[in-house]
N, C-alpha and C. Protein backbone atom coordinates (compact mmCIF):
# COMPACT_ATOMS: atom_id res chain seq x y z
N UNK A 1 -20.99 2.67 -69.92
CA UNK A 1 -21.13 1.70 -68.85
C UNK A 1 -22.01 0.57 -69.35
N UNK A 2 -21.64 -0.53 -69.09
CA UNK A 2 -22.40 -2.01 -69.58
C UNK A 2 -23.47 -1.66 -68.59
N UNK A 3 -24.52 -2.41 -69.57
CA UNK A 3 -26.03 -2.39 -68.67
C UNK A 3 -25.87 -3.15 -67.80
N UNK A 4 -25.41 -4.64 -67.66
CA UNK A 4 -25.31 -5.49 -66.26
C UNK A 4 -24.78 -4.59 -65.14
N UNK A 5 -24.10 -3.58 -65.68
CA UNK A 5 -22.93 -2.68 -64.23
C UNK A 5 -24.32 -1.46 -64.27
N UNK A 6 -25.03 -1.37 -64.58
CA UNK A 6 -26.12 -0.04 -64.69
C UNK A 6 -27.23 -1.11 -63.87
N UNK A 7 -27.18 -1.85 -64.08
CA UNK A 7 -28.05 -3.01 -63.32
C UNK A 7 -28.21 -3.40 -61.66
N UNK A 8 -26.45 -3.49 -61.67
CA UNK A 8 -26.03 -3.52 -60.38
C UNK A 8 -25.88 -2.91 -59.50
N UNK A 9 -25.36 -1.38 -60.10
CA UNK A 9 -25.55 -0.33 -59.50
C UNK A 9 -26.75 0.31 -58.53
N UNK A 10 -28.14 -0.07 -59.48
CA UNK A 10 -29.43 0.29 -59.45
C UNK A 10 -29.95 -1.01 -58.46
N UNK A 11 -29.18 -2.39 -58.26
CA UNK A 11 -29.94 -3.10 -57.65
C UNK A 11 -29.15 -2.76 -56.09
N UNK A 12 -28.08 -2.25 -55.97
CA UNK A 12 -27.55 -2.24 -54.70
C UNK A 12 -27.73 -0.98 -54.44
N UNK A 13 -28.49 0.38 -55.06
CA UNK A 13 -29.17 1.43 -54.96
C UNK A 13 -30.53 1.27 -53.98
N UNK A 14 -30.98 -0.03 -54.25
CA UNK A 14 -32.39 -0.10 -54.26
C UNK A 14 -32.14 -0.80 -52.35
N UNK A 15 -30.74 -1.75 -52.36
CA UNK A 15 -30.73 -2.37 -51.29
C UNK A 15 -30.42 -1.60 -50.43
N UNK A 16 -29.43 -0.74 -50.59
CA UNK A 16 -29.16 0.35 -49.67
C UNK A 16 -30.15 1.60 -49.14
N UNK A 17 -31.05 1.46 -49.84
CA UNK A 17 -32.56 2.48 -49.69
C UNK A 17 -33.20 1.30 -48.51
N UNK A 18 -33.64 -0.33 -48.83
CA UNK A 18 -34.10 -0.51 -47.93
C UNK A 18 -33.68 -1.11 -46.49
N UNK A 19 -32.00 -1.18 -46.68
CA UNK A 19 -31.58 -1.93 -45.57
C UNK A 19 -30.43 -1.22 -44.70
N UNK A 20 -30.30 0.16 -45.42
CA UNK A 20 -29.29 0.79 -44.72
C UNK A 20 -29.50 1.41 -43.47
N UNK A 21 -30.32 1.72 -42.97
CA UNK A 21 -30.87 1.82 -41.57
C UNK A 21 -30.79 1.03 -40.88
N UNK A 22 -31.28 -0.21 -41.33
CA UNK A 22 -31.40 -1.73 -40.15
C UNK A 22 -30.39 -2.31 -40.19
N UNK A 23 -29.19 -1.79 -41.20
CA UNK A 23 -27.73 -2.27 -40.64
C UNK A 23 -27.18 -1.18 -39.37
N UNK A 24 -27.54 -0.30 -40.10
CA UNK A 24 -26.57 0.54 -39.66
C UNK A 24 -27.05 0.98 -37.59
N UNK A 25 -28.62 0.47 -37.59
CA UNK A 25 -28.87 0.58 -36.27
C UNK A 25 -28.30 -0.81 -35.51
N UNK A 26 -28.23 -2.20 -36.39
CA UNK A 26 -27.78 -3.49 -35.57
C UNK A 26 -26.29 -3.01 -35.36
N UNK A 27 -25.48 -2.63 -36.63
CA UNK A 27 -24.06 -2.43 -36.13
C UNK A 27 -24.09 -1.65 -35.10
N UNK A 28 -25.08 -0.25 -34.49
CA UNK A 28 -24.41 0.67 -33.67
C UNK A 28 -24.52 -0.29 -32.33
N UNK A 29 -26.26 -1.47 -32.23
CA UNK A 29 -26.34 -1.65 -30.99
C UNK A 29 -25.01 -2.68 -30.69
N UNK A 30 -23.88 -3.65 -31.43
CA UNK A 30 -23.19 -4.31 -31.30
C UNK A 30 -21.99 -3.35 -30.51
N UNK A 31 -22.10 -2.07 -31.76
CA UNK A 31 -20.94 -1.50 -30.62
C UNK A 31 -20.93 -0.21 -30.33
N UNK A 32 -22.05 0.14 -29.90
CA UNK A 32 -22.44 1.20 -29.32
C UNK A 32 -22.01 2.56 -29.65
N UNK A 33 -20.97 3.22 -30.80
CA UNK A 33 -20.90 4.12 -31.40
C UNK A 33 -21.50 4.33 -32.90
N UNK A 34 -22.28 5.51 -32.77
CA UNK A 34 -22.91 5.77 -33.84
C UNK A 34 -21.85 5.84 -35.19
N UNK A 35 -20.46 6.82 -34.77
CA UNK A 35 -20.07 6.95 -36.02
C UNK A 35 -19.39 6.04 -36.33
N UNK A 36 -18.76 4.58 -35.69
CA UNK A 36 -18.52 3.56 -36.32
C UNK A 36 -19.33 2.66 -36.65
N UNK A 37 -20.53 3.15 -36.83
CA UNK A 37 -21.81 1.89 -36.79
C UNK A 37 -21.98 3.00 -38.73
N UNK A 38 -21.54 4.18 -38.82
CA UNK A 38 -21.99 4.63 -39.93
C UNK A 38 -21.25 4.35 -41.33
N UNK A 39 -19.79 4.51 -40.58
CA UNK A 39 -18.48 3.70 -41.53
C UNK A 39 -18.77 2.41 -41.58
N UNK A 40 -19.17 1.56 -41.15
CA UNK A 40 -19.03 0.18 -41.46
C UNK A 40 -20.51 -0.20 -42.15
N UNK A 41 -21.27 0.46 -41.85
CA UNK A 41 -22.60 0.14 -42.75
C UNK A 41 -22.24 0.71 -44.17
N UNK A 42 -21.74 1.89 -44.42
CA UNK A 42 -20.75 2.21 -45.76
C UNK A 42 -20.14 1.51 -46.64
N UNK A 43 -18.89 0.93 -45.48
CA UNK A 43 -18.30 -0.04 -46.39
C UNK A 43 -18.39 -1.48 -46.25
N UNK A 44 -19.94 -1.52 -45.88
CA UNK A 44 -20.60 -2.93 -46.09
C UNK A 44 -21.70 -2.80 -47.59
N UNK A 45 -21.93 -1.46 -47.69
CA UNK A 45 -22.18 -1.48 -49.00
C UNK A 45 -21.39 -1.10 -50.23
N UNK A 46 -20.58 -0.92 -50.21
CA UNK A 46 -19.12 -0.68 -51.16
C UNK A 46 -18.57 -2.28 -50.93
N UNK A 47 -18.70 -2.73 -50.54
CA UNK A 47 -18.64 -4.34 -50.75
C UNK A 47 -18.94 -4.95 -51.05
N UNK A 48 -20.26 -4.43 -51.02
CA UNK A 48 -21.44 -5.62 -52.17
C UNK A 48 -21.91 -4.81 -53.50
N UNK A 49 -21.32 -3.30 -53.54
CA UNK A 49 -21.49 -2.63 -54.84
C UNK A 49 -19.79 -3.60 -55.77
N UNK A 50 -19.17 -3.96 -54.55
CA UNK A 50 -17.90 -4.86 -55.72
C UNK A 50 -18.06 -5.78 -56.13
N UNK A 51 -18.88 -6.33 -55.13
CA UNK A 51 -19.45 -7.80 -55.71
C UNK A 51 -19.68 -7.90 -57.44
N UNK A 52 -18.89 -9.45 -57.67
CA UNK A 52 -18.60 -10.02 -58.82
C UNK A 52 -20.39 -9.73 -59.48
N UNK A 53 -21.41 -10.28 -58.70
CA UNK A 53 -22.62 -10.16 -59.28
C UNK A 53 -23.73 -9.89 -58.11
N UNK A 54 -24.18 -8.86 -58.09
CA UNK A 54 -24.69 -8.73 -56.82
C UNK A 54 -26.29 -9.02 -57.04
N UNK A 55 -26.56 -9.24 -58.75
CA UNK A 55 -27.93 -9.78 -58.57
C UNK A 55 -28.64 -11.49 -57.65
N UNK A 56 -26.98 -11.90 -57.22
CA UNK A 56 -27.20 -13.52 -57.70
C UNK A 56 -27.67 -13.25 -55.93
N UNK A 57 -27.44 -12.28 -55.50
CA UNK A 57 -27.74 -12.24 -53.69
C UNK A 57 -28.89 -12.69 -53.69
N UNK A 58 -29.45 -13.87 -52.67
CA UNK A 58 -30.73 -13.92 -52.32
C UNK A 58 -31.34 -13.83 -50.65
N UNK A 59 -30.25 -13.65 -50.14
CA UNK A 59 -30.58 -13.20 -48.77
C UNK A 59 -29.86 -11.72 -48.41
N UNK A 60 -30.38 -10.95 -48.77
CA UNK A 60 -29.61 -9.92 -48.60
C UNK A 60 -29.12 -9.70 -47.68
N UNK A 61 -29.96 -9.21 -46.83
CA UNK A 61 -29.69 -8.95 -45.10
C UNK A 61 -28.95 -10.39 -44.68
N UNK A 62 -28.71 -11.13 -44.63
CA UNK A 62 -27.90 -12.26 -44.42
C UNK A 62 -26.64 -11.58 -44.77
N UNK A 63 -26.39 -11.44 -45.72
CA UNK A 63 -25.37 -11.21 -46.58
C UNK A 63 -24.73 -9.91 -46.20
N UNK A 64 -25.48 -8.97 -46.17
CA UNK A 64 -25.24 -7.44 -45.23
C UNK A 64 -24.65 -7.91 -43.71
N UNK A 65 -25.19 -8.32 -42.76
CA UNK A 65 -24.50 -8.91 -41.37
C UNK A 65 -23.53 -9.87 -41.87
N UNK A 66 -23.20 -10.89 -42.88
CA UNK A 66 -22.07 -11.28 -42.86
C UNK A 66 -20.83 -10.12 -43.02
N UNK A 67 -21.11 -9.78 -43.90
CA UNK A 67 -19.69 -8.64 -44.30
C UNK A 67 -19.40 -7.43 -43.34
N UNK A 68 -21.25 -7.39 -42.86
CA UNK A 68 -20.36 -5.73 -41.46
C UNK A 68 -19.84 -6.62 -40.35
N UNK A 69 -20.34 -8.08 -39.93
CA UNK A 69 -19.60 -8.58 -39.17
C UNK A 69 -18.07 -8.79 -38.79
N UNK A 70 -17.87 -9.03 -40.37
CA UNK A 70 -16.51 -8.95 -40.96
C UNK A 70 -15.95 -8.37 -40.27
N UNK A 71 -16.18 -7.13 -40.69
CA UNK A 71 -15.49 -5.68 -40.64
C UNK A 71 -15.63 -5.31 -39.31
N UNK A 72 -16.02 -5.22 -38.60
CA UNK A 72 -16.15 -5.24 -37.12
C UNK A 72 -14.83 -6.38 -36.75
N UNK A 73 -14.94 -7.53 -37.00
CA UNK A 73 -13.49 -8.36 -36.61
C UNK A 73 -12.53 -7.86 -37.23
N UNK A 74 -12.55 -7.29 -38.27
CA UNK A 74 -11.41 -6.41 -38.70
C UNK A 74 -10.64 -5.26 -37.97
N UNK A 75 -11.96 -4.34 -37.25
CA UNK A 75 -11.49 -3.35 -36.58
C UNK A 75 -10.91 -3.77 -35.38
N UNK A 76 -11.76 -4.91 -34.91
CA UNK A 76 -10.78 -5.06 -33.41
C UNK A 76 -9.70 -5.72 -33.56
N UNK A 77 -9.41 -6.38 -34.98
CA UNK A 77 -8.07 -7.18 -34.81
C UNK A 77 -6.94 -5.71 -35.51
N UNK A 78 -7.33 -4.58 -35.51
CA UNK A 78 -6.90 -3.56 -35.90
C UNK A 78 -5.76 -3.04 -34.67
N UNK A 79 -7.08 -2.80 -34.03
CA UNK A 79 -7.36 -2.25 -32.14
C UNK A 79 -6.36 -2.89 -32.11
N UNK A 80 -6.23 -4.15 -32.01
CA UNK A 80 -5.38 -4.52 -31.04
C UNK A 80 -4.14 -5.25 -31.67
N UNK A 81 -3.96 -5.18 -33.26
CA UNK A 81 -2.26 -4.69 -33.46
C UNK A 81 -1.85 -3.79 -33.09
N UNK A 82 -2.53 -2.47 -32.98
CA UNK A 82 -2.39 -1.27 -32.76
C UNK A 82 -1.72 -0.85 -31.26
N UNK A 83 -2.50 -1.79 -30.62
CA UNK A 83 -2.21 -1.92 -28.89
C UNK A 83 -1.24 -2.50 -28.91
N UNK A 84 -0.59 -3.54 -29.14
CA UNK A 84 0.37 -4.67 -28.88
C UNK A 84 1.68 -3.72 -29.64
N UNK A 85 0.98 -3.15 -30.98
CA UNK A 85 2.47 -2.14 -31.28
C UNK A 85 3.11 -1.23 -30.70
N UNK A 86 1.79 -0.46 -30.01
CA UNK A 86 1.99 0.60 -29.29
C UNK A 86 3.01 0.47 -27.52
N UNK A 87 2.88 -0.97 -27.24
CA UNK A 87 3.36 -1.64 -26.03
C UNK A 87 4.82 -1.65 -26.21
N UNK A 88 5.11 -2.48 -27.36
CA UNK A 88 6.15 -2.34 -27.73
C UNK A 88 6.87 -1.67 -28.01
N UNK A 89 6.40 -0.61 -28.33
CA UNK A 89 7.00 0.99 -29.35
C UNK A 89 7.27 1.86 -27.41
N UNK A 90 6.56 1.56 -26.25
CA UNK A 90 7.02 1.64 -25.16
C UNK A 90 8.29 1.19 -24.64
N UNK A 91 8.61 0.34 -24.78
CA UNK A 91 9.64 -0.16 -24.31
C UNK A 91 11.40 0.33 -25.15
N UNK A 92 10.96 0.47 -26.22
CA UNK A 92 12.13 1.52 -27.04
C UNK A 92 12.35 2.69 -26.42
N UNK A 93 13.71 2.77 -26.60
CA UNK A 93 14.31 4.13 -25.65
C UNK A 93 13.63 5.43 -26.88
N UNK A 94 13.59 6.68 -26.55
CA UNK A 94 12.87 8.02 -27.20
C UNK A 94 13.85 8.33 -28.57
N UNK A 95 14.93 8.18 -28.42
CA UNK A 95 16.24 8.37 -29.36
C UNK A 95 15.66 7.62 -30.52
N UNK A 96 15.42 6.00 -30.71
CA UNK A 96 15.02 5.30 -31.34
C UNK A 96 13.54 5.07 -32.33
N UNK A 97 13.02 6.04 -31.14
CA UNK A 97 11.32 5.14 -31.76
C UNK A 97 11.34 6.05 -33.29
N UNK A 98 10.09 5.62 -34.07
CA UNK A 98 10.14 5.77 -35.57
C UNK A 98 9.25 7.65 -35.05
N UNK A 99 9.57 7.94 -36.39
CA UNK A 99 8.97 9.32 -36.34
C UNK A 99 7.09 8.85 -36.55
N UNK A 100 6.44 9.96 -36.27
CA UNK A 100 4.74 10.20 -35.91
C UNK A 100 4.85 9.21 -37.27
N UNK A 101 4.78 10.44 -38.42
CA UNK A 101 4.29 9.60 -40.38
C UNK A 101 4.71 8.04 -40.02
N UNK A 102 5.77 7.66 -39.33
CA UNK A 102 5.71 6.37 -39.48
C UNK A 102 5.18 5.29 -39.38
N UNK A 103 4.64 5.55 -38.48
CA UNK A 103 3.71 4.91 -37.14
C UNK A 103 3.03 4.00 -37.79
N UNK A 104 1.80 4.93 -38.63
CA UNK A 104 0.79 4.70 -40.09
C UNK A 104 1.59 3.59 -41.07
N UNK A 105 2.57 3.80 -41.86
CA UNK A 105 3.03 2.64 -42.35
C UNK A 105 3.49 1.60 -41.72
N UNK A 106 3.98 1.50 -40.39
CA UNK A 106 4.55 0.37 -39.63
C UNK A 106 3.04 -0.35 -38.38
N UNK A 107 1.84 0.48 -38.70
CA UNK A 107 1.11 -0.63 -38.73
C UNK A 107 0.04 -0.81 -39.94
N UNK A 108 0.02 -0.47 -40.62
CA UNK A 108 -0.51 -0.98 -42.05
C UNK A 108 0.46 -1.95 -42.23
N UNK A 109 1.94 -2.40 -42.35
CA UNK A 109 2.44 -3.37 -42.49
C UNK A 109 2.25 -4.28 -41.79
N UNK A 110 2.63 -4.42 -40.25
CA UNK A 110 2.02 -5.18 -39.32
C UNK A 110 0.85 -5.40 -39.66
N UNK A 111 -0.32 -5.27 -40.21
CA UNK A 111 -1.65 -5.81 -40.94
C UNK A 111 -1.44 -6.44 -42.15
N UNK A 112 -0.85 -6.15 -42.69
CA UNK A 112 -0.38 -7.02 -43.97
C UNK A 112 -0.01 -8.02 -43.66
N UNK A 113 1.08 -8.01 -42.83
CA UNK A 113 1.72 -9.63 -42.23
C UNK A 113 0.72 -10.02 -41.33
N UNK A 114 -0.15 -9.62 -40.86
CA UNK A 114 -1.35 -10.36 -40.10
C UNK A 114 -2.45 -11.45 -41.40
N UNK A 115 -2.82 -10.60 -42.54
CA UNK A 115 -3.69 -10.80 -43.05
C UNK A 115 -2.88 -11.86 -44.04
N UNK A 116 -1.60 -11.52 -44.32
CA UNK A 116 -0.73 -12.60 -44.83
C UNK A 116 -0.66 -14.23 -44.07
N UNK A 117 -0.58 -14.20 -43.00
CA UNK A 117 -0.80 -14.95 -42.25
C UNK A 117 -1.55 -16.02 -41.69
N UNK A 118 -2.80 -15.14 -41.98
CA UNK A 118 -4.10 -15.19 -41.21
C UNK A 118 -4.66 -17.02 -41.90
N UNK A 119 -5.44 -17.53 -40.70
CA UNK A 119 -5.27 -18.77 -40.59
C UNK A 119 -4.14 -19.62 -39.89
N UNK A 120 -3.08 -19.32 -39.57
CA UNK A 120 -2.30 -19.48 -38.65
C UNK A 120 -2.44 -19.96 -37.55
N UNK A 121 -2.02 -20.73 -36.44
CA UNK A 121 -2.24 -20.31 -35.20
C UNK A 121 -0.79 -19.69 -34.84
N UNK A 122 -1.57 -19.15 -33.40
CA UNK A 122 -0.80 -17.93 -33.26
C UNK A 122 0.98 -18.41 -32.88
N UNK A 123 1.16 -19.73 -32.82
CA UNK A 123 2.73 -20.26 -32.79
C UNK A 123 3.40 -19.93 -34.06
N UNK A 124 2.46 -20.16 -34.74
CA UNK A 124 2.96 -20.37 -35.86
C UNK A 124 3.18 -18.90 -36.55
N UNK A 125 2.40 -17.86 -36.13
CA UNK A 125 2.75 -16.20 -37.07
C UNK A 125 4.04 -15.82 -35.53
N UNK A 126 3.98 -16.56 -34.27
CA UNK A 126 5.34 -16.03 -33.97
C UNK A 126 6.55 -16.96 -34.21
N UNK A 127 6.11 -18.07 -34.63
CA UNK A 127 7.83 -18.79 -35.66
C UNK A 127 7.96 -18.07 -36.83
N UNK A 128 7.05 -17.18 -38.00
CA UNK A 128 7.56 -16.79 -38.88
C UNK A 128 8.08 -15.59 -38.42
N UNK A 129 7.26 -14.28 -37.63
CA UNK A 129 7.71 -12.92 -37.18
C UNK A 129 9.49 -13.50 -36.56
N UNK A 130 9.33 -14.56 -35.74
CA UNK A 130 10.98 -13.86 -35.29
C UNK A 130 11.66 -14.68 -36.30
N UNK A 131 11.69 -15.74 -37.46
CA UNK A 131 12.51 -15.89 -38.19
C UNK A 131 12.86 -14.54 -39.05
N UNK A 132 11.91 -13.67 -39.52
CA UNK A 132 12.15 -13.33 -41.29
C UNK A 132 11.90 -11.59 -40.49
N UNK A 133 11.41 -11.41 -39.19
CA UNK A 133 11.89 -10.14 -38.30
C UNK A 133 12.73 -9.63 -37.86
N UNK A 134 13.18 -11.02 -36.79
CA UNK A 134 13.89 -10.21 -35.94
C UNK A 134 15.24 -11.55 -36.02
N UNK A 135 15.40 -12.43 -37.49
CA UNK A 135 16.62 -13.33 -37.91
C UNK A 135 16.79 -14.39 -37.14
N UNK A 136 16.05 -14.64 -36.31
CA UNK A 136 16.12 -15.73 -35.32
C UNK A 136 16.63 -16.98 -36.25
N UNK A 137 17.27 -17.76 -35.72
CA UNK A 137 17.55 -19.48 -36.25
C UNK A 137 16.53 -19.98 -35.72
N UNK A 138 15.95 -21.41 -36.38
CA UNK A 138 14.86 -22.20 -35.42
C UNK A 138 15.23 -22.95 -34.60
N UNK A 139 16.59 -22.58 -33.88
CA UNK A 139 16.98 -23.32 -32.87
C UNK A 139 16.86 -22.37 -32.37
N UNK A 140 17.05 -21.43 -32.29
CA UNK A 140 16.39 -20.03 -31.15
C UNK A 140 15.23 -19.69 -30.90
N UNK A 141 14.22 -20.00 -31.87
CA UNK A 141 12.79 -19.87 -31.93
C UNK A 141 12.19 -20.88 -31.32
N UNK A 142 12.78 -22.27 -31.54
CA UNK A 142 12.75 -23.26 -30.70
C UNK A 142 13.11 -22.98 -28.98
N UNK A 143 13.94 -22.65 -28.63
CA UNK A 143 14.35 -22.07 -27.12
C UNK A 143 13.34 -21.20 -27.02
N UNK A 144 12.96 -20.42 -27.51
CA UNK A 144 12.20 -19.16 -27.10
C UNK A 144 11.01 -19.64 -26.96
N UNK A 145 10.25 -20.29 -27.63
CA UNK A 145 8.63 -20.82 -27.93
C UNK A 145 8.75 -21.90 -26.69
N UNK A 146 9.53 -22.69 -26.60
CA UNK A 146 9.30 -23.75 -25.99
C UNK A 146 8.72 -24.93 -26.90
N UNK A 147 9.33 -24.81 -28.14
CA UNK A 147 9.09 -25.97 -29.18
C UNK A 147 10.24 -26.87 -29.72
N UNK A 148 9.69 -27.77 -30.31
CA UNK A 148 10.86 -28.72 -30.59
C UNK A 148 11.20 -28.05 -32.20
N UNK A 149 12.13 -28.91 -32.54
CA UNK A 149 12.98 -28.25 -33.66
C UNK A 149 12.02 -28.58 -34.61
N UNK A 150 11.51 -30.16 -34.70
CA UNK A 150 10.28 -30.18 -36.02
C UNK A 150 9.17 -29.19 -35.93
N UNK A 151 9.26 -28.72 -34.46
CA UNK A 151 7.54 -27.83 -34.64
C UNK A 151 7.96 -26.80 -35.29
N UNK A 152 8.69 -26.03 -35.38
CA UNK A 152 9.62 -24.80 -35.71
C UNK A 152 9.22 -25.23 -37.00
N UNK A 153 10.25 -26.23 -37.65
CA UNK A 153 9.79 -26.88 -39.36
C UNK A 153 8.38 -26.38 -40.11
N UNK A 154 7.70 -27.37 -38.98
CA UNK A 154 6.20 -27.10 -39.42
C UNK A 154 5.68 -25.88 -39.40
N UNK A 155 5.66 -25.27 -38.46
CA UNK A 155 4.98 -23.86 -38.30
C UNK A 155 5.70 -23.07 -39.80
N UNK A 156 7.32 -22.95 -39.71
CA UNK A 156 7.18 -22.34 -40.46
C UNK A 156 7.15 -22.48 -42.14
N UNK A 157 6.96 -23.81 -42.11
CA UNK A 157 6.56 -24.30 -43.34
C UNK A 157 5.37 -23.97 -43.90
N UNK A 158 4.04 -23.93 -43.00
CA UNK A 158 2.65 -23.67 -42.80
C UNK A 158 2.69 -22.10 -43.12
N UNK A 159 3.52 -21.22 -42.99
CA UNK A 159 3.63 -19.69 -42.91
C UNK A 159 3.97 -19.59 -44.59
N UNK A 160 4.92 -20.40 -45.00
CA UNK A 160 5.70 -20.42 -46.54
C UNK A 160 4.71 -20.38 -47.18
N UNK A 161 3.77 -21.42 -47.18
CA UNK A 161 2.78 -21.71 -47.48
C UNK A 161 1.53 -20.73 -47.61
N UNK A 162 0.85 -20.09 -46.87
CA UNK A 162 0.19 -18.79 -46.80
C UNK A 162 0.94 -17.97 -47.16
N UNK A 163 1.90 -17.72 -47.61
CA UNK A 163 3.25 -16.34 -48.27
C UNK A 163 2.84 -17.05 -49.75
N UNK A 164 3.48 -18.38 -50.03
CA UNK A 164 2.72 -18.32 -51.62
C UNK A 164 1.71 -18.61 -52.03
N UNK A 165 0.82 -18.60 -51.17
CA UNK A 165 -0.71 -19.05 -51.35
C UNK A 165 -1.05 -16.90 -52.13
N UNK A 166 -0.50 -16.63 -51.49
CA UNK A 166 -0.90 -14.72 -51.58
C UNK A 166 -0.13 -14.25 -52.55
N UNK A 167 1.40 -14.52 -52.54
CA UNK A 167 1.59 -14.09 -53.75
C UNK A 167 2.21 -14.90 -54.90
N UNK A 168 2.06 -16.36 -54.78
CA UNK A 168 2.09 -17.12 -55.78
C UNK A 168 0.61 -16.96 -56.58
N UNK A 169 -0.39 -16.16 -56.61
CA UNK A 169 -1.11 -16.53 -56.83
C UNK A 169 -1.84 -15.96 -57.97
């Protein structure tokens, strides 16, 4: 192991000795469960143990509430693909819906195309979902949205765009 990575190790050793408590008590009072206040103080330090250079941190605790903040908007924008899938996955007749194992990959995907997305406004991730989802023309997406045919253009030009921003890249 390179000494800079024996370095880093030992300096985010040292941060997690003195700040892992005072995250991990601000995350619980934000959201009031202990054991998600314990996972996210976790992998708020497995985040900064990835960090490119974690000596160059000079506000730590700054830097600790940015990233569990993060992750907290992560979970609820989780929550609530999860909800909005689950609404939907209602309205499918019983014959149809996907088996249990599925569930798990069909919203890990639905997060992918979120995070693919992301920056969007929200016209714009539903001009790409019903083009490249559910085959819509943008003259149908247009009827449906209540947009004109250039907004359709744009939006989903703006979507192309975040698709090769991710994997043109």
């Amino acid at each position: 192991m390179a000494t800079s990575h024996v370095a880093d190790r030992e300096l985010v050793g040292q941060l997690f000795k003195l700040n892992y408590d005072w995250l991990r008590a601000r995350v619980r009072a934000r959201l009031g469960c202990p054991y998600d206040a314990d996972d996210i103080a976790a992998e708020t330090f497995a985040r900064v143990l990835a960090l490119q250079d974690p000596s160059a941190v000079r506000e730590p605790r700054a830097l600790l509430t940015t990233i569990a903040q993060h992750l907290i908007y992560e979970g609820w924008r989780r929550r609530d693909l999860e909800k909005a899938y689950l609404r939907a996955l209602h309205n499918v007749p019983e014959q149809q819906q996907p088996a249990p194992e599925e569930h798990l990959i069909l919203i890990e995907s639905l997060l992918a195309i979120d995070k693919l997305l992301d920056g969007l406004s929200s016209q714009g991730k539903a001009v790409f979902v019903l083009s490249q989802l559910e085959g819509l023309t943008y003259t149908c997406i247009g009827e449906r949205l209540g947009l004109s045919l250039g907004s359709v253009h744009r939006h989903m030009s703006d979507a192309l765009r975040c698709c090769y921003r991710v994997f043109g890249a």
